[in-house]
Protein backbone atom coordinates (compact mmCIF):
# COMPACT_ATOMS: atom_id res chain seq x y z
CA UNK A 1 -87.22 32.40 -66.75
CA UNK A 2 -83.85 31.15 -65.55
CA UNK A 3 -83.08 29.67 -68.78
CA UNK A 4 -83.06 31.57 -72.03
CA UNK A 5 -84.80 28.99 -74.65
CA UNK A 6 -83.76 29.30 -78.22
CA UNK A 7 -86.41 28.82 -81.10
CA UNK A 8 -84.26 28.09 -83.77
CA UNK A 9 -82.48 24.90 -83.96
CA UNK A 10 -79.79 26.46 -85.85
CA UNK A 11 -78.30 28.45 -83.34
CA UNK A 12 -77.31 25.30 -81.67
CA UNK A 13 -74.90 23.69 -84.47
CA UNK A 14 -73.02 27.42 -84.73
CA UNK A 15 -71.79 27.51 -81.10
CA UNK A 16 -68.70 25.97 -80.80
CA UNK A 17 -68.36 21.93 -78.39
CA UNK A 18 -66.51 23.22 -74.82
CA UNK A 19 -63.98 20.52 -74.42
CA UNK A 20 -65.42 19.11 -71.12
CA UNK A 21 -62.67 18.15 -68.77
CA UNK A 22 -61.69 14.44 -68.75
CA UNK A 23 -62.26 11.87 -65.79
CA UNK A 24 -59.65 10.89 -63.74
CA UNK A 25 -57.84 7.80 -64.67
CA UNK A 26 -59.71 8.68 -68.34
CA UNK A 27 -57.34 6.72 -71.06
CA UNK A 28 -54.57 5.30 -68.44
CA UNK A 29 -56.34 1.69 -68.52
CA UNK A 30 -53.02 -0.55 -68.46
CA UNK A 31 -51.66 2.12 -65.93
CA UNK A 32 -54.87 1.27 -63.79
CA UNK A 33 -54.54 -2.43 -64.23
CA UNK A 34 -51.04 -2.94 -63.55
CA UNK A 35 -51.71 -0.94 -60.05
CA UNK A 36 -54.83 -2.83 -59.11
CA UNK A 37 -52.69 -5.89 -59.97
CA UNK A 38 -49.76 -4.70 -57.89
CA UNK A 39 -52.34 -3.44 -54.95
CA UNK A 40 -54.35 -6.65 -54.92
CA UNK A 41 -50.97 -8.80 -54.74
CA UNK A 42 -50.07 -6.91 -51.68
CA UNK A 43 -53.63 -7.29 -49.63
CA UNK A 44 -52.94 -11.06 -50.88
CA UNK A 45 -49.63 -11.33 -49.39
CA UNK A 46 -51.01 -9.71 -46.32
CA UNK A 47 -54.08 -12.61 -45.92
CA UNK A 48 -51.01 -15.23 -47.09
CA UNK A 49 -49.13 -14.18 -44.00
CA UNK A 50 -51.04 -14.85 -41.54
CA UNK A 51 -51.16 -18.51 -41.99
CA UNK A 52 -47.58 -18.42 -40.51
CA UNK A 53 -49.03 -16.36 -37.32
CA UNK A 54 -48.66 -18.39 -33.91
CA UNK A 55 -48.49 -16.71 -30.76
CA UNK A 56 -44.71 -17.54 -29.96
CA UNK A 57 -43.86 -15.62 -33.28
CA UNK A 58 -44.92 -12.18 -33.83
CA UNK A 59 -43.06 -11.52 -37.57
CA UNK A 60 -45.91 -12.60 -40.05
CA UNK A 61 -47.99 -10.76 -38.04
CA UNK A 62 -46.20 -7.48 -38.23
CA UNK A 63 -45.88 -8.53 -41.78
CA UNK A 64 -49.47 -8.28 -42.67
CA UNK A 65 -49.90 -4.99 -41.07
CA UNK A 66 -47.21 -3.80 -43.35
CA UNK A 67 -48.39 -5.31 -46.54
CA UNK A 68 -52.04 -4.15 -45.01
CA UNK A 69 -51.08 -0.79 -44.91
CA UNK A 70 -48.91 -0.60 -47.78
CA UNK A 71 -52.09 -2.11 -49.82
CA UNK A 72 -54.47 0.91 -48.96
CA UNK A 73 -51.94 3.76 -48.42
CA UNK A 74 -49.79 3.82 -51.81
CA UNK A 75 -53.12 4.12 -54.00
CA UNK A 76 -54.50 6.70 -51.46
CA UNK A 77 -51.69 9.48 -51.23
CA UNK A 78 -48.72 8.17 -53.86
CA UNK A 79 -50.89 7.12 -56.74
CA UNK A 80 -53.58 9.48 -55.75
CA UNK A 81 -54.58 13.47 -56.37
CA UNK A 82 -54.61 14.32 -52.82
CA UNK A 83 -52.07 16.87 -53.52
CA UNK A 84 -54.04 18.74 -56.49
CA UNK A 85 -57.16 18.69 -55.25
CA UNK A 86 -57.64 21.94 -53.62
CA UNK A 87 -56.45 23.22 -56.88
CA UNK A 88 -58.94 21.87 -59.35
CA UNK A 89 -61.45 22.68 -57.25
CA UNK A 90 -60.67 26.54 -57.81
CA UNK A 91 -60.65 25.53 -61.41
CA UNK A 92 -56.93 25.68 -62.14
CA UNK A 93 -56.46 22.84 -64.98
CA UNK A 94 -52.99 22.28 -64.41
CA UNK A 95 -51.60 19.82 -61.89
């Protein structure tokens, strides 16, 4: 058998809980809010400008692709584990 199987149902309540690791972004909820709430106003300004966009005038264009990329790359690599990763995956805890 792979698994040992125990018979007696009291050898269950003696062994002690492991504390199972928490999830990421576990107990941070206004944290995770106020940056969805920051991100989304960003990708909003970005759609926003582009009602100024005309061909003579370049600037709300280059606007959007600022506000664009600011939208998806702060959450991504500032506000994100990127950095840490290779780390808890060797099963070092601390970040």
């Amino acid at each position: 058998m792979a698994h040992p199987v125990s018979t007696s149902s009291t050898s269950r309540e003696k062994t002690p809980r492991e504390k199972r690791p928490t999830h990421s972004g576990d107990g941070h909820l206004l944290g995770s809010i106020l940056a969805f709430a920051v991100m989304l106003v960003l990708f909003a300004g970005a759609i926003y400008s582009l009602t100024f966009f005309e061909r003579t005038n370049v600037w709300p264009f280059a606007v959007c692709l600022t506000l664009f990329f600011l939208a998806f790359w702060i959450p991504q690599t500032i506000l994100g584990r990127s950095d840490t990763g290779y780390r808890m995956a060797k099963g070092e805890r601390k970040a």
